[in-house]
N, C-alpha and C. Protein backbone atom coordinates (compact mmCIF):
# COMPACT_ATOMS: atom_id res chain seq x y z
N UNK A 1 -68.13 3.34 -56.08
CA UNK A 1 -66.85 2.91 -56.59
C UNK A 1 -66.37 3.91 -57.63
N UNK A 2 -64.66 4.25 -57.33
CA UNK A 2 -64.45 5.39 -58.32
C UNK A 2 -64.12 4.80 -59.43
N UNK A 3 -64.02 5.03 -60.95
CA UNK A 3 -63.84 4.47 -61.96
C UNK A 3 -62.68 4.74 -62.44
N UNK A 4 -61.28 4.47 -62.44
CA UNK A 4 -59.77 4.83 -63.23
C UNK A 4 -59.03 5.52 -62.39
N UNK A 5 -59.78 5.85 -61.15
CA UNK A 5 -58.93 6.84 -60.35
C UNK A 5 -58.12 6.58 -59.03
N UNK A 6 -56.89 5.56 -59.61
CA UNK A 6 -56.19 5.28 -58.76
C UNK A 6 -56.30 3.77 -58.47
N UNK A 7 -57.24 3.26 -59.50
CA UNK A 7 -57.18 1.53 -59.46
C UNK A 7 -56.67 1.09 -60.41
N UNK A 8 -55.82 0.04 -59.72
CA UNK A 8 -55.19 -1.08 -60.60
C UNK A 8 -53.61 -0.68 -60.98
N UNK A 9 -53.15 -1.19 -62.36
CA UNK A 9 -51.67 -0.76 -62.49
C UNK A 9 -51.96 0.15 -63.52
N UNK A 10 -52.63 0.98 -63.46
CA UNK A 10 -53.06 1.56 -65.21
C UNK A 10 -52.14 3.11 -65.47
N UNK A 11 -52.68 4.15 -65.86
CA UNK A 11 -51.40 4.87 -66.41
C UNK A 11 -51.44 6.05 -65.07
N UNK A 12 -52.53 6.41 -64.37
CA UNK A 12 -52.25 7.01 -63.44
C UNK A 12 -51.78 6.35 -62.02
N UNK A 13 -51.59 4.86 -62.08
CA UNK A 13 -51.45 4.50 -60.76
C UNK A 13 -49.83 3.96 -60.57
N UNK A 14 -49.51 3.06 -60.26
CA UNK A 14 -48.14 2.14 -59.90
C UNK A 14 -47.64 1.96 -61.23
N UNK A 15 -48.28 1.51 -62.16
CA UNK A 15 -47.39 0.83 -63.36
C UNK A 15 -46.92 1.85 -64.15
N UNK A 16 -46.88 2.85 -64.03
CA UNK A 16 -46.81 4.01 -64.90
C UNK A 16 -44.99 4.22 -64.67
N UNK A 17 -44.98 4.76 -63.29
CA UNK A 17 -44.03 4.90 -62.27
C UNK A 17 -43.05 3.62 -63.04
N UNK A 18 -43.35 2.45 -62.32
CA UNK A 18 -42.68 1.60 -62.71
C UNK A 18 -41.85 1.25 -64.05
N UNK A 19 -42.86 1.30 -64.95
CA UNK A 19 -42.26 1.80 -66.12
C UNK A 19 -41.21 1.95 -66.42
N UNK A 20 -41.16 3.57 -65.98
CA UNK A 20 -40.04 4.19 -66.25
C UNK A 20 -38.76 3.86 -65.09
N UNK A 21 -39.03 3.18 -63.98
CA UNK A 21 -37.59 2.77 -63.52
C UNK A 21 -37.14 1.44 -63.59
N UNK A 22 -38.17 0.40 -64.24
CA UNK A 22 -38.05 -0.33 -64.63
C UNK A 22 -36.93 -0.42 -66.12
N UNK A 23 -37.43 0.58 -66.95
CA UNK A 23 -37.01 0.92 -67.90
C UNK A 23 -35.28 1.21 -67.52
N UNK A 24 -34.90 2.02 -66.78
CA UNK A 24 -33.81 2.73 -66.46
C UNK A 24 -32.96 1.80 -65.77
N UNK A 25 -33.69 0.43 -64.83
CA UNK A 25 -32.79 -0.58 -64.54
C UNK A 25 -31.99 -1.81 -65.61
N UNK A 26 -33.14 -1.54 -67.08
CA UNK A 26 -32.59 -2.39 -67.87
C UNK A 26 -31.74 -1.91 -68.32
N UNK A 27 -31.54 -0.59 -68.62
CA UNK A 27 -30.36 0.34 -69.20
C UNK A 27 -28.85 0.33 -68.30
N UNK A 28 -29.55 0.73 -66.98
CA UNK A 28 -28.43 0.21 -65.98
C UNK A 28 -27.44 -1.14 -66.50
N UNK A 29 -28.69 -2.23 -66.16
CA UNK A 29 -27.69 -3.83 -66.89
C UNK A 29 -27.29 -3.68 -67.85
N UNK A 30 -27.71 -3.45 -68.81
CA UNK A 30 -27.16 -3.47 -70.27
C UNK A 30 -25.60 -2.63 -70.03
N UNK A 31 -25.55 -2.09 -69.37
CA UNK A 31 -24.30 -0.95 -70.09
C UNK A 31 -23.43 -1.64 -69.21
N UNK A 32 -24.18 -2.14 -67.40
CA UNK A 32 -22.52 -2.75 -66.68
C UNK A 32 -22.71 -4.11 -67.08
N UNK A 33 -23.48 -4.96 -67.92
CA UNK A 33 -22.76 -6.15 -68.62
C UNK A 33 -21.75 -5.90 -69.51
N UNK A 34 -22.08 -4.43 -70.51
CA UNK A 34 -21.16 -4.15 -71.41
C UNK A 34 -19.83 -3.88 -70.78
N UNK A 35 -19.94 -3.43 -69.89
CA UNK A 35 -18.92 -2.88 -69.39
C UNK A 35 -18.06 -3.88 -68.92
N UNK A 36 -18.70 -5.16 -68.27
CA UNK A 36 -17.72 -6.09 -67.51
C UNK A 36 -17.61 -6.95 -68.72
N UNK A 37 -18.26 -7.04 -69.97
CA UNK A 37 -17.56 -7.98 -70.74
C UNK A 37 -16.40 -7.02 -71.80
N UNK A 38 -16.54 -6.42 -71.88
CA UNK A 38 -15.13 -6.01 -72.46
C UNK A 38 -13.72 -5.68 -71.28
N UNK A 39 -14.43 -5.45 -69.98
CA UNK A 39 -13.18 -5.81 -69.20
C UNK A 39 -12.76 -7.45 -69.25
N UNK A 40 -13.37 -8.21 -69.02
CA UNK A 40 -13.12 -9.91 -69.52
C UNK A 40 -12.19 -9.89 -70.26
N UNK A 41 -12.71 -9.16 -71.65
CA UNK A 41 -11.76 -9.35 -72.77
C UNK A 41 -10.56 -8.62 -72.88
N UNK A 42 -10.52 -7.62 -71.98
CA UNK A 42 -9.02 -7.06 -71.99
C UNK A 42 -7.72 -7.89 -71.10
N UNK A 43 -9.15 -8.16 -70.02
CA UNK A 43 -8.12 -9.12 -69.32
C UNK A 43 -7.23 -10.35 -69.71
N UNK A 44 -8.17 -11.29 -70.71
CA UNK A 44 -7.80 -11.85 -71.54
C UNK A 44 -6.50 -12.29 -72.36
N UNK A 45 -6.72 -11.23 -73.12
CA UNK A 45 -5.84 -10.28 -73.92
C UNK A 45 -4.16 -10.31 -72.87
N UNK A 46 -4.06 -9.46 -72.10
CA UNK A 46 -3.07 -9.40 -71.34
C UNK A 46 -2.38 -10.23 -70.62
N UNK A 47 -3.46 -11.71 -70.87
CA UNK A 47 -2.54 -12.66 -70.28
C UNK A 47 -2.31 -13.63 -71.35
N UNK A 48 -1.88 -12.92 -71.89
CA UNK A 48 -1.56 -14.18 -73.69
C UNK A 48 -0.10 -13.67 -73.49
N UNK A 49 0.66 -14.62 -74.14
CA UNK A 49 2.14 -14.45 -74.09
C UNK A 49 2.28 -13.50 -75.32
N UNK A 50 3.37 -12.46 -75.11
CA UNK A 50 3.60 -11.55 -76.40
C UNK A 50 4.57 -11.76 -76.75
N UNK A 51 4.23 -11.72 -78.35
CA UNK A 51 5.36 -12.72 -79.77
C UNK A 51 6.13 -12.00 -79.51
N UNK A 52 7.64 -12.98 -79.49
CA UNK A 52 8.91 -12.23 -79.22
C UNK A 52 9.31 -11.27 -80.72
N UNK A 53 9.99 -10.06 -80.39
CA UNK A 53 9.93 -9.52 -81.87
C UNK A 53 10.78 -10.30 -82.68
N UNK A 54 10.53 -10.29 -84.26
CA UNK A 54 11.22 -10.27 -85.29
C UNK A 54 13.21 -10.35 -85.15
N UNK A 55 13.35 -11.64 -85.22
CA UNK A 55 15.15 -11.50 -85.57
C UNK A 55 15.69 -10.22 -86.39
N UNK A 56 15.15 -9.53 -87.55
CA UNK A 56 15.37 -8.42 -88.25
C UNK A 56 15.14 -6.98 -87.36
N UNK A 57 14.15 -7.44 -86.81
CA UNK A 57 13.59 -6.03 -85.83
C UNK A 57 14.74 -5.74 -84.67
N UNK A 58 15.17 -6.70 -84.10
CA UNK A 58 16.14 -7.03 -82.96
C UNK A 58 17.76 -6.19 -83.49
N UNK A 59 18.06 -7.05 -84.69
CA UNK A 59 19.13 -6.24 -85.00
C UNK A 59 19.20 -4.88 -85.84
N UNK A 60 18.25 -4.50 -86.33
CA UNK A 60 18.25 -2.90 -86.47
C UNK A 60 17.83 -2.42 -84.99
N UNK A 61 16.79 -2.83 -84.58
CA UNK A 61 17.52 -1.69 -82.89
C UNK A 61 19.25 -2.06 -82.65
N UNK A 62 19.69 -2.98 -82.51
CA UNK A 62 20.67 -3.06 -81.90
C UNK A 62 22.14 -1.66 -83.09
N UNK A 63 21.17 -2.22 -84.30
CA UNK A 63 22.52 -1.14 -85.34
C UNK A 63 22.33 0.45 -84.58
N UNK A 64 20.59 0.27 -84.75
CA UNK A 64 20.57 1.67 -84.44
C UNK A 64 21.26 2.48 -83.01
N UNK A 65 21.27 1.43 -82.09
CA UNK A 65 21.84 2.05 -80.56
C UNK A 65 22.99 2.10 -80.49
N UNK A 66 23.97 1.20 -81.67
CA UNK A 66 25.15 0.97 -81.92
C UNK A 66 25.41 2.88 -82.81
N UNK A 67 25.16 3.21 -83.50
CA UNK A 67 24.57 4.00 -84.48
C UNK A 67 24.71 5.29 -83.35
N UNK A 68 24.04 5.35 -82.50
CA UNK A 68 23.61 6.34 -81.40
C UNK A 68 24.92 6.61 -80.17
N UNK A 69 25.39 5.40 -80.34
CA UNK A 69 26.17 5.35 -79.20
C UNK A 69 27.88 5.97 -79.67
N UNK A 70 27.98 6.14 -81.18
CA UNK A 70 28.72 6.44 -81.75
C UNK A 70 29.78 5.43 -82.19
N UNK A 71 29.64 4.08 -81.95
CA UNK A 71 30.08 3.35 -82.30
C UNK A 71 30.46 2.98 -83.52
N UNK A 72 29.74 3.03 -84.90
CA UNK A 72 29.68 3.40 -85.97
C UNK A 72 29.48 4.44 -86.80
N UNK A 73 30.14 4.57 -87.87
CA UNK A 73 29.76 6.18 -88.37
C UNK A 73 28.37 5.55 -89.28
N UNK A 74 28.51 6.79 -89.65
CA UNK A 74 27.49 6.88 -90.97
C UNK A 74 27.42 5.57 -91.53
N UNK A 75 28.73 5.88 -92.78
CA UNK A 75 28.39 4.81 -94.24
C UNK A 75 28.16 3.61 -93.36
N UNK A 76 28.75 2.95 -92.55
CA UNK A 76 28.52 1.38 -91.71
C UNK A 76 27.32 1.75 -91.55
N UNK A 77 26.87 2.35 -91.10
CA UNK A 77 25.57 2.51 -90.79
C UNK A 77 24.32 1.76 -91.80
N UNK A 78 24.83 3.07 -92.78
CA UNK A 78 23.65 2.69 -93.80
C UNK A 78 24.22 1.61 -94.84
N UNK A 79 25.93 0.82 -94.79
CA UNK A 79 25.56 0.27 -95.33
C UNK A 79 24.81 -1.44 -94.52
N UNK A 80 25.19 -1.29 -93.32
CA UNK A 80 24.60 -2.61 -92.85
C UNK A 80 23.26 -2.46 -92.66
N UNK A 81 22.40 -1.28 -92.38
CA UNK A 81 21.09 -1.27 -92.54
C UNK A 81 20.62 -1.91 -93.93
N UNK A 82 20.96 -1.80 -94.94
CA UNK A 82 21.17 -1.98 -96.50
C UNK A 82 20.95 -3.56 -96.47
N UNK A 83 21.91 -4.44 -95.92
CA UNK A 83 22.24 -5.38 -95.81
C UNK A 83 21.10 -6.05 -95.23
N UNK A 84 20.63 -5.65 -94.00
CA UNK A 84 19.29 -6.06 -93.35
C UNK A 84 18.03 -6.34 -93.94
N UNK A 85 18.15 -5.16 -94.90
CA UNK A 85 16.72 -5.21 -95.30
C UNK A 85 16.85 -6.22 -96.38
C-alpha cells in the first residue's frame, strides 16, 4: 500500500484541484448576485413616479425661453427673474 500518493482528498489528490475552483465558483456568485441586486434596485428606482418640478422652476424656464425667443428684452428679464426669486 502506497502511503499519500494519490489517496484520499489530501493536497496532492482531488481536493486540492477542487479548492481552487470551488473557490472561483464562490467568487463567480458573489459578484452575479451583486450584480443582479443592484440591477433590482435600479429597476426599482425607475419605476417610482418622478416629482413634478418646482412651480418656481417651471416659470423661470418658461422666462428664460420667453427671454431666448426674444420676446422680452433684458431689464423685463432681470427684472421678473428678481421677482421670482
Amino acid at each position: 500500500m502506497m502511503m499519500g500518493f494519490g489517496s484520499g482528498l489530501g493536497m496532492t489528490g482531488f481536493g486540492m484541484g477542487f479548492g481552487g475552483i470551488g473557490g472561483l465558483l464562490v467568487l463567480v456568485l458573489l459578484i452575479a448576485g451583486g450584480v443582479y441586486l443592484w440591477r433590482a434596485l435600479e429597476r426599482r428606482d425607475a419605476t417610482r413616479t418622478p416629482t413634478p418640478p418646482r412651480q418656481e422652476d417651471s416659470a423661470l424656464q418658461v422666462l428664460r425661453e420667453r427671454y431666448a425667443r426674444g420676446e422680452i428684452d433684458h431689464e423685463e428679464y432681470t427684472r421678473r427673474k428678481a421677482g421670482l426669486a
